[in-house]
Protein backbone atom coordinates (compact mmCIF):
# COMPACT_ATOMS: atom_id res chain seq x y z
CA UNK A 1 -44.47 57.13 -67.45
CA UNK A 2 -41.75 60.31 -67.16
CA UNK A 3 -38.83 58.45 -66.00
CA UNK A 4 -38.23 61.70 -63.49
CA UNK A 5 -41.63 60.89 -61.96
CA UNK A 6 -40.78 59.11 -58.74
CA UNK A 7 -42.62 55.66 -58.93
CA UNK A 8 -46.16 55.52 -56.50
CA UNK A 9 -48.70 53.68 -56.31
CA UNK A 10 -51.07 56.50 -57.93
CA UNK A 11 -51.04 58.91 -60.55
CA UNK A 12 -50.62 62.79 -60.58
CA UNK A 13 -54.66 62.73 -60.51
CA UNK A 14 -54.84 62.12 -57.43
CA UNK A 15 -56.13 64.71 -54.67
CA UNK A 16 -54.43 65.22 -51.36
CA UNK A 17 -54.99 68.44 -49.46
CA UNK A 18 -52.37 69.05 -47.14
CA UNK A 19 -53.45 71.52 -43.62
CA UNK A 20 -50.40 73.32 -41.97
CA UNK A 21 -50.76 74.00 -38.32
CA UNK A 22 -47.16 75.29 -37.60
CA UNK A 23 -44.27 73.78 -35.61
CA UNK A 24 -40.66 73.27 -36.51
CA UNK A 25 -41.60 72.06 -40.29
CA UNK A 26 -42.97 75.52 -40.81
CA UNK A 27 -40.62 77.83 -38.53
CA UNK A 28 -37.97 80.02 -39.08
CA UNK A 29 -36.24 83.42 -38.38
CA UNK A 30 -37.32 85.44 -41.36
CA UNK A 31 -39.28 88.90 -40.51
CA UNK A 32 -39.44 90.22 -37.07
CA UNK A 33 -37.36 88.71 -34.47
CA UNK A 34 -38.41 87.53 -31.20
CA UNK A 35 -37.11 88.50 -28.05
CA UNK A 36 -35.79 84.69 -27.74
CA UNK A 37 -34.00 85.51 -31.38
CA UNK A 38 -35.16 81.76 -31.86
CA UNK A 39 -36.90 80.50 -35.02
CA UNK A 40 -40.89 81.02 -34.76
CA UNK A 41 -44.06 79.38 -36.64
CA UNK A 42 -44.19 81.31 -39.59
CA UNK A 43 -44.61 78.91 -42.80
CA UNK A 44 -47.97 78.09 -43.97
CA UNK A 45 -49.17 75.08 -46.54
CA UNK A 46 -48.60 76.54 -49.56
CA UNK A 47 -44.98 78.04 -48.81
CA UNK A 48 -44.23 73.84 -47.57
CA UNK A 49 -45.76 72.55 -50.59
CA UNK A 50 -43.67 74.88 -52.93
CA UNK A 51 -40.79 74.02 -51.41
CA UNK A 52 -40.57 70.46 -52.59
CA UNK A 53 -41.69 70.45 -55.97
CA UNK A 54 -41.23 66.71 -56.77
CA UNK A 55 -44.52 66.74 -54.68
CA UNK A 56 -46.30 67.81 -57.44
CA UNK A 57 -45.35 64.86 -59.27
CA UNK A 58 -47.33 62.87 -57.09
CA UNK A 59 -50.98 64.36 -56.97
CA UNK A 60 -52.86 67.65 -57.35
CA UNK A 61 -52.43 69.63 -53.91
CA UNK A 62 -54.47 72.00 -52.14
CA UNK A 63 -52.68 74.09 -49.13
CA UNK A 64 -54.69 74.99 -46.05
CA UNK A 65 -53.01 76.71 -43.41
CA UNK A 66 -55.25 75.67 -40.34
CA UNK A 67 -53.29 77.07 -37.81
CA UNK A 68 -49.73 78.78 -37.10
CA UNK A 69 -48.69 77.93 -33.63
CA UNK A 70 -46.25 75.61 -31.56
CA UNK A 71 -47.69 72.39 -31.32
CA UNK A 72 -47.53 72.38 -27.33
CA UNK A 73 -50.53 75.25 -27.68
CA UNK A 74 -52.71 73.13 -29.56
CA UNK A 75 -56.10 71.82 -27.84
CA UNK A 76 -58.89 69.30 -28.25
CA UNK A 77 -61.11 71.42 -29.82
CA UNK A 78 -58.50 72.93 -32.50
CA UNK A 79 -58.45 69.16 -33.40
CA UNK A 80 -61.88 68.90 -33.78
CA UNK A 81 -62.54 71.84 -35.45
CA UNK A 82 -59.27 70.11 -38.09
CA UNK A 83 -61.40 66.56 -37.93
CA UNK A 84 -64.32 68.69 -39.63
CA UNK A 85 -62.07 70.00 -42.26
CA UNK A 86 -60.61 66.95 -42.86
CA UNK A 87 -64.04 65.22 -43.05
CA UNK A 88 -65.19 67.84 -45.14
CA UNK A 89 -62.72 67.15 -47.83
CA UNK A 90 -63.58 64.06 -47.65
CA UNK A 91 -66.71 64.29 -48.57
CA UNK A 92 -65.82 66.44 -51.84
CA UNK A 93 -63.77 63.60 -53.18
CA UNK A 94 -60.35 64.14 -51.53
CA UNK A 95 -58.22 61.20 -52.00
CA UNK A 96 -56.04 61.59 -48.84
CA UNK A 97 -54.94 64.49 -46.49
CA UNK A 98 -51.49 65.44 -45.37
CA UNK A 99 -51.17 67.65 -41.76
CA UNK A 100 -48.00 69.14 -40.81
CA UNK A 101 -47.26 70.55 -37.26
CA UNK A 102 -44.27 69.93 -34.38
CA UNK A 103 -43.59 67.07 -33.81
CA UNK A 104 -43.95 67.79 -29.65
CA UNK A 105 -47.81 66.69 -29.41
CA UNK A 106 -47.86 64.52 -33.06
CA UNK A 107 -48.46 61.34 -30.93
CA UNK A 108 -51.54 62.61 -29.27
CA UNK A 109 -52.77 64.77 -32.09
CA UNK A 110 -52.64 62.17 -34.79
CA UNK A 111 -54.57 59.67 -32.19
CA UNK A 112 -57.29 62.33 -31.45
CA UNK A 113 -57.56 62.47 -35.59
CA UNK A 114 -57.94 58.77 -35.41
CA UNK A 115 -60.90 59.04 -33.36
CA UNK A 116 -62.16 61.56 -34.51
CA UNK A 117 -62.03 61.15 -38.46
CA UNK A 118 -64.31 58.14 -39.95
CA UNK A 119 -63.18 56.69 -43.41
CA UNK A 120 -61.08 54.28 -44.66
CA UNK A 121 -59.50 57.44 -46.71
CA UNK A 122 -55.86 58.10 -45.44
CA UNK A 123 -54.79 60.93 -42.90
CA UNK A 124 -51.09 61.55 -42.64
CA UNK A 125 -49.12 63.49 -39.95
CA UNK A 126 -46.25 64.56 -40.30
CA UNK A 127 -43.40 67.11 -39.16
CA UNK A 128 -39.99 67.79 -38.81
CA UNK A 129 -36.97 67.61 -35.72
CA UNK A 130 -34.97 70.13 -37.85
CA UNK A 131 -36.10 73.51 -38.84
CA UNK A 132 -35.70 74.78 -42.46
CA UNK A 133 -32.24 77.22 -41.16
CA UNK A 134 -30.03 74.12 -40.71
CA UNK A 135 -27.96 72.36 -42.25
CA UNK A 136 -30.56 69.05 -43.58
CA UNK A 137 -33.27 69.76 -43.09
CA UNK A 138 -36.17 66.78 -42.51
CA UNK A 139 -39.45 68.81 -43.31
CA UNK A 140 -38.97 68.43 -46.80
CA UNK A 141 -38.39 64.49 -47.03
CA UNK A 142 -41.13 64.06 -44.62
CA UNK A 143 -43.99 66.39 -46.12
CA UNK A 144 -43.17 64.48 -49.70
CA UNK A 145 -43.59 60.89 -48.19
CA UNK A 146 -46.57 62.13 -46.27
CA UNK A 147 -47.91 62.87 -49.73
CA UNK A 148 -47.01 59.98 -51.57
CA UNK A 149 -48.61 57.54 -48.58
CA UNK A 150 -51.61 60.12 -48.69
CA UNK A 151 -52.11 59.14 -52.62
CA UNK A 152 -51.30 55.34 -52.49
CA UNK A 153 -54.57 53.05 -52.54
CA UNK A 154 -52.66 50.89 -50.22
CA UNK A 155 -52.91 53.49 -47.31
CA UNK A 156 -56.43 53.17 -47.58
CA UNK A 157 -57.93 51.77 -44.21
CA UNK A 158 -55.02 52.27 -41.90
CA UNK A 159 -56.83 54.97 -40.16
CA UNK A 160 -54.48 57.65 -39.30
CA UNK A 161 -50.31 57.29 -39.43
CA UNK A 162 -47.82 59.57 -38.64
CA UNK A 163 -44.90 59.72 -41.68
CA UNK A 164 -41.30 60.19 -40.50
CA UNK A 165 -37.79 59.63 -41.85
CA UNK A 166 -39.17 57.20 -44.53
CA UNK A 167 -41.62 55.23 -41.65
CA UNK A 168 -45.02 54.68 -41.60
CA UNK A 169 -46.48 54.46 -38.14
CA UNK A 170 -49.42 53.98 -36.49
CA UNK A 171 -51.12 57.12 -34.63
CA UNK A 172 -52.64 54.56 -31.74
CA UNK A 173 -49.12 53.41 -31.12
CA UNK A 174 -46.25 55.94 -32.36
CA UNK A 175 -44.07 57.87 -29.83
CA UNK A 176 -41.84 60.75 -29.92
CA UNK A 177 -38.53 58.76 -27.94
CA UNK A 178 -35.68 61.77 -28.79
CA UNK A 179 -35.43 65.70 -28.34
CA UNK A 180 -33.82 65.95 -31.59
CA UNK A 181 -33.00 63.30 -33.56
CA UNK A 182 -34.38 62.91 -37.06
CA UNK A 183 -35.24 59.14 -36.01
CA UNK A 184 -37.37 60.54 -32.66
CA UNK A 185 -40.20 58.17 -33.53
CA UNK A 186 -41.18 54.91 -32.98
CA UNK A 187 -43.73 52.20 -31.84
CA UNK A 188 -42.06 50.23 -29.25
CA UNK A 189 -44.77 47.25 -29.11
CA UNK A 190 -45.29 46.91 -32.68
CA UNK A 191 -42.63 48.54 -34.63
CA UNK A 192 -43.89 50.49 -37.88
CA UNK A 193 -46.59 49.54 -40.10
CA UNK A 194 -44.38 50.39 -43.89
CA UNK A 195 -41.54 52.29 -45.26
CA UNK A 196 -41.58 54.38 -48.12
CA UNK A 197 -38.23 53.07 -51.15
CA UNK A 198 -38.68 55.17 -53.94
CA UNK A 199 -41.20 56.77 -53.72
CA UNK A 200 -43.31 53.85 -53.01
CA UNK A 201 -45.50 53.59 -49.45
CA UNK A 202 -45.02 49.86 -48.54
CA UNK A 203 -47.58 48.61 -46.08
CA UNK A 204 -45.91 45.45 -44.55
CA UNK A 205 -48.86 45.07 -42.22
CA UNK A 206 -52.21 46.68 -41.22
CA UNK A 207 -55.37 46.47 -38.64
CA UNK A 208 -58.71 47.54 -38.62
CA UNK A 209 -59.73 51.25 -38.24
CA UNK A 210 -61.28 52.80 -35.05
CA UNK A 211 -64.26 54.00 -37.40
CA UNK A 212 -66.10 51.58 -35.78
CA UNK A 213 -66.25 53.16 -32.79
CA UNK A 214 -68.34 56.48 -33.26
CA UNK A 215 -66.41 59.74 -31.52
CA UNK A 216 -68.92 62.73 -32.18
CA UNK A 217 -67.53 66.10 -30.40
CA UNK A 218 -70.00 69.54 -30.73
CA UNK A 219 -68.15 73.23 -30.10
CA UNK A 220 -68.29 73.11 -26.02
CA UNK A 221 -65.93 72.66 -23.54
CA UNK A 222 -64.24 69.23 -23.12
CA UNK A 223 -63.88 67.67 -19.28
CA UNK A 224 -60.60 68.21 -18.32
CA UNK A 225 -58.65 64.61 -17.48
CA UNK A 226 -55.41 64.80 -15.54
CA UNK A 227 -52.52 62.28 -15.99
CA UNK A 228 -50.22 61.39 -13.11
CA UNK A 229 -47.16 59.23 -13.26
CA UNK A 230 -46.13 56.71 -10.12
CA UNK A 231 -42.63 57.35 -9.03
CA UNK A 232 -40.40 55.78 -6.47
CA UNK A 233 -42.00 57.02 -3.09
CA UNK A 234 -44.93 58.50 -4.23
CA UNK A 235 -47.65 59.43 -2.45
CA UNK A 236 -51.29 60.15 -2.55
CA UNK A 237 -51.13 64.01 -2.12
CA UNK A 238 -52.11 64.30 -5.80
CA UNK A 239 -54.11 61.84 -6.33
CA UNK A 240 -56.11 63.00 -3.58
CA UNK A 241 -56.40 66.60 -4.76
CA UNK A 242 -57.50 65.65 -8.69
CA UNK A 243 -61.20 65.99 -7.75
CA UNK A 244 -60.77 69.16 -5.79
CA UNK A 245 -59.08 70.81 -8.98
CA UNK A 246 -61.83 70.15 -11.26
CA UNK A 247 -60.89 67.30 -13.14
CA UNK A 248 -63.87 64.67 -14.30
CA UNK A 249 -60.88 62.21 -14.95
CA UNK A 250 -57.18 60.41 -14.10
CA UNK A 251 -55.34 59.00 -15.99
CA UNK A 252 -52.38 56.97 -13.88
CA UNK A 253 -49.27 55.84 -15.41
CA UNK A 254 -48.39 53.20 -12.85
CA UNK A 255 -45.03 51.34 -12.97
CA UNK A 256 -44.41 48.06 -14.74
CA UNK A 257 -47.59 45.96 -15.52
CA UNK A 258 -49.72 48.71 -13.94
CA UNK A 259 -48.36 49.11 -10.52
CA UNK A 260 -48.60 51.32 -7.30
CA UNK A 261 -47.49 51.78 -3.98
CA UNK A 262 -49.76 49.95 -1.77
CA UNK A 263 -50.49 52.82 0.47
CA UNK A 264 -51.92 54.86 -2.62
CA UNK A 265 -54.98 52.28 -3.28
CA UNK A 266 -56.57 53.66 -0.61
CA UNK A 267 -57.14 57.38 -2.59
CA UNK A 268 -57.47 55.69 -6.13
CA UNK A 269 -60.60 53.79 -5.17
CA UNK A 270 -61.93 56.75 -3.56
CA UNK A 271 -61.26 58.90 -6.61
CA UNK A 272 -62.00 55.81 -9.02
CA UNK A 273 -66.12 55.59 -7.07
CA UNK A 274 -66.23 59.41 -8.51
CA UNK A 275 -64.64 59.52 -11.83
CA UNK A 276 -63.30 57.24 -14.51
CA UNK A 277 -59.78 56.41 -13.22
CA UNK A 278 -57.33 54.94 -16.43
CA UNK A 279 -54.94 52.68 -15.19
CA UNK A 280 -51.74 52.73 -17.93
CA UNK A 281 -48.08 51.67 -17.79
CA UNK A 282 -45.07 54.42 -17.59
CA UNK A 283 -43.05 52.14 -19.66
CA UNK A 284 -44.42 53.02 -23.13
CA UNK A 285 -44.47 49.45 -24.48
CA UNK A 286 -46.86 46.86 -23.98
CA UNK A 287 -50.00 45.92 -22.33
CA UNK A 288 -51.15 46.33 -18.63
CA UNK A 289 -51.51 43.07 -17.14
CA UNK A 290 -54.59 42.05 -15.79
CA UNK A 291 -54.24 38.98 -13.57
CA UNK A 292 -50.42 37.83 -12.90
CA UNK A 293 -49.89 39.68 -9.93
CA UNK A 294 -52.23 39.86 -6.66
CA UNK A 295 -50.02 42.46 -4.11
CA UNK A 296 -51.79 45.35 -2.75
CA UNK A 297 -51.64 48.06 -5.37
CA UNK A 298 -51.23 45.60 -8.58
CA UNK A 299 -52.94 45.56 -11.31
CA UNK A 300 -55.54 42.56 -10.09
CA UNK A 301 -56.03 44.81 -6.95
CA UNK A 302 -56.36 47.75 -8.82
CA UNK A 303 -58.74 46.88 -11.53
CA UNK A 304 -61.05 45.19 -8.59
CA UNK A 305 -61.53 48.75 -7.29
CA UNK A 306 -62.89 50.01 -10.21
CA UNK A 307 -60.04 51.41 -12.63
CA UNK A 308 -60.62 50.65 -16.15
CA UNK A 309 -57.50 49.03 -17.82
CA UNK A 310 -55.43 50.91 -20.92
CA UNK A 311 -54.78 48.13 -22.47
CA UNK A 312 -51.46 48.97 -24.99
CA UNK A 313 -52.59 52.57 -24.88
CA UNK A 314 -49.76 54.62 -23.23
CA UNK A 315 -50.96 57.80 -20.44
CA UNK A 316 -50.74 59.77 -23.21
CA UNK A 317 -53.11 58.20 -25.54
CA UNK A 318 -55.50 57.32 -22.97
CA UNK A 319 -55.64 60.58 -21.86
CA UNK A 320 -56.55 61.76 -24.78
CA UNK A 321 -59.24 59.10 -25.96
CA UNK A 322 -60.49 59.51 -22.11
CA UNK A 323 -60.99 62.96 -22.86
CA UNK A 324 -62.93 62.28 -26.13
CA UNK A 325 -65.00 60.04 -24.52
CA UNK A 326 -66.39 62.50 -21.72
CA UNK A 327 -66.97 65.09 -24.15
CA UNK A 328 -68.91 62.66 -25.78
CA UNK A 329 -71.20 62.12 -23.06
CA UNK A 330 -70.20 58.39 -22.44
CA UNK A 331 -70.42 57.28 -18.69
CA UNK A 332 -68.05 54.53 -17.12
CA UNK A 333 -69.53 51.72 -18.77
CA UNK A 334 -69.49 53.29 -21.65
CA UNK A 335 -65.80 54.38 -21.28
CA UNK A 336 -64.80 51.11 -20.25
CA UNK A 337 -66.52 49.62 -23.41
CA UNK A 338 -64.73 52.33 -25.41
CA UNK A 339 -61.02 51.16 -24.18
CA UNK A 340 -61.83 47.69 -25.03
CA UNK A 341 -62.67 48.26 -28.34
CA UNK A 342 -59.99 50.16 -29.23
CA UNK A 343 -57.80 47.52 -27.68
CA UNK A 344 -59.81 45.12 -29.69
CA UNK A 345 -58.97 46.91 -33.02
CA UNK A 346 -55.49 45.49 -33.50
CA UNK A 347 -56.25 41.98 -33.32
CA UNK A 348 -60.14 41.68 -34.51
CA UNK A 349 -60.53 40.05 -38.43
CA UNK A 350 -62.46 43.18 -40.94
CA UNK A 351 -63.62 40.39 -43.21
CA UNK A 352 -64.98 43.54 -45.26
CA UNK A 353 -61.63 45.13 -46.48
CA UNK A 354 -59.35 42.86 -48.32
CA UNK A 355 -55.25 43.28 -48.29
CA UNK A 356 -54.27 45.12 -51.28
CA UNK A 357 -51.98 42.50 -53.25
CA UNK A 358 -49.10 44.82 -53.35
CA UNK A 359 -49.43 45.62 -49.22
């Protein structure tokens, strides 16, 4: 072995194609300026990849830029579309694939991809919180870890992660918890699955994929699925006006254990008899309860009206896997089948895949 090859866990052989879709990794001030005189989208794949050539070290690359846009203006259906790539690839041998976009939507995109790609074959997200002008710059660090966790047998089965500042999260659990720090991310309930020393991914713990649950999207239009948050006061003006908007779903993020004002049940069951209705915690960590607390408007009270339970999923998450779900054609039952088996993955046994000996 070159002793300036940084150690991995595979060989320059391996195959990783890495799909740009913008953000602050890929945005600068170079050419015209805009009327903000801010820094813009304007990097694609193959301009991040040549950046860092130690990345080369660590597999054979192809650069796709996918798309060239602020993360905030991606959609559903631009992650589908990506999901088919990615699949694609997949199916042509690809050993792992790398996606790099802003970090402002990462911990919903990367959860859609998580759904929606099938495989035990690695997909790693990844951005930046500084943009290539300043002083230290992250995008480079993070797009060559991405790579090297993309290429290591040992990321093999995790489903999809998000790799920042040397951590390897999961995409069912990561948030974005900063504006601008380079240490924005984190997964409050579980804390991250690895670290990269080295060079080296190191997978200090792992759970089943979500390939078990099948998420099949087509090209048409996916049921829009709003997401409220209880505050201190709150009323049921919103709540009440979710249906008239055109919304075939709610997602609430109630306080606490899953929580709401007593005089906003009332509207929730009403709504919850018409739609799927998500009950999910504000707080960002941890489960919503189930049967501790039996108030008007707690979670026992709630959940007896008909709201299906998020389980650890934050509003975000379940937003998004609620929205998957409807554009899938699956009814309540089958929603409320879905949730459960996603919050099922993290603790069921997968008797089929074995812990790599070096994991």
């Amino acid at each position: 072995m070159r002793m300036d090859r940084p150690v991995t866990d595979r060989t320059a052989d391996a195959r990783v194609t890495v799909f740009s879709l913008g953000g602050t990794i890929a945005s600068t001030n170079d050419g015209p300026q805009t009327a903000s005189g801010g820094v813009t989208p304007r990097l694609g794949a193959a301009e991040l990849v040549q950046a860092v050539p130690q990345i080369q070290q660590v597999a054979e690359l192809e650069a796709v830029a996918f798309r060239q846009t602020a993360s905030g203006d991606l959609t559903l259906p631009d992650l589908v579309a990506l999901a088919a790539e990615i699949t694609q690839r997949f199916e042509q041998g690809v050993d792992g694939v790398v996606v790099t976009q802003g970090t402002d939507t990462i911990e919903e995109t990367s959860f859609a991809l998580d759904l929606l790609v099938a495989g035990d074959r690695p997909v790693v997200v990844t951005g930046a919180m500084r943009n290539p002008t300043l002083a230290g710059p992250d995008g480079p660090a993070n797009l060559l870890a991405a790579v090297q966790v993309a290429a290591a047998p040992s990321a093999a089965g995790l489903g999809t992660v998000v790799v920042v500042n040397d951590e390897v999260h999961a995409a069912r659990f990561v948030r974005k918890t900063h504006t601008s720090s380079p240490a924005a991310f984190r997964s409050v309930t579980v804390g991250p699955l690895g670290w990269i020393v080295e060079g080296r991914p190191r997978i200090a713990f792992r759970m089943p994929t979500l390939a078990g649950v099948p998420y099949r999207l087509g090209e048409g239009a996916v049921p829009p699925v709003a997401l409220l948050t209880s505050v201190l006061g709150d009323d049921a003006r919103l709540i009440a006006q979710v249906a008239a908007a055109g919304y075939s779903g709610l997602v609430l993020e109630a306080f606490g254990g899953g929580h709401v004002p007593a005089h906003v049940v009332p509207a929730l069951e009403e709504l919850a008899a018409r739609m799927p209705v998500v009950l999910a915690s504000r707080t960002g960590g941890g489960d919503v309860l189930r049967q501790t607390y039996g108030f008007p408007g707690s979670e026992r009270d709630l959940l007896s009206r008909g709201l299906v339970p998020a389980g650890f999923l934050d509003g975000r998450k379940a937003r998004i896997l609620l929205s998957v779900l409807l554009a899938s054609g699956r009814d309540l039952d089958g929603v409320r089948t879905a949730f459960e088996q996603v919050n099922d993955s993290v603790s069921l046994p997968d008797p089929a895949r074995p812990v790599p000996a070096d994991a």
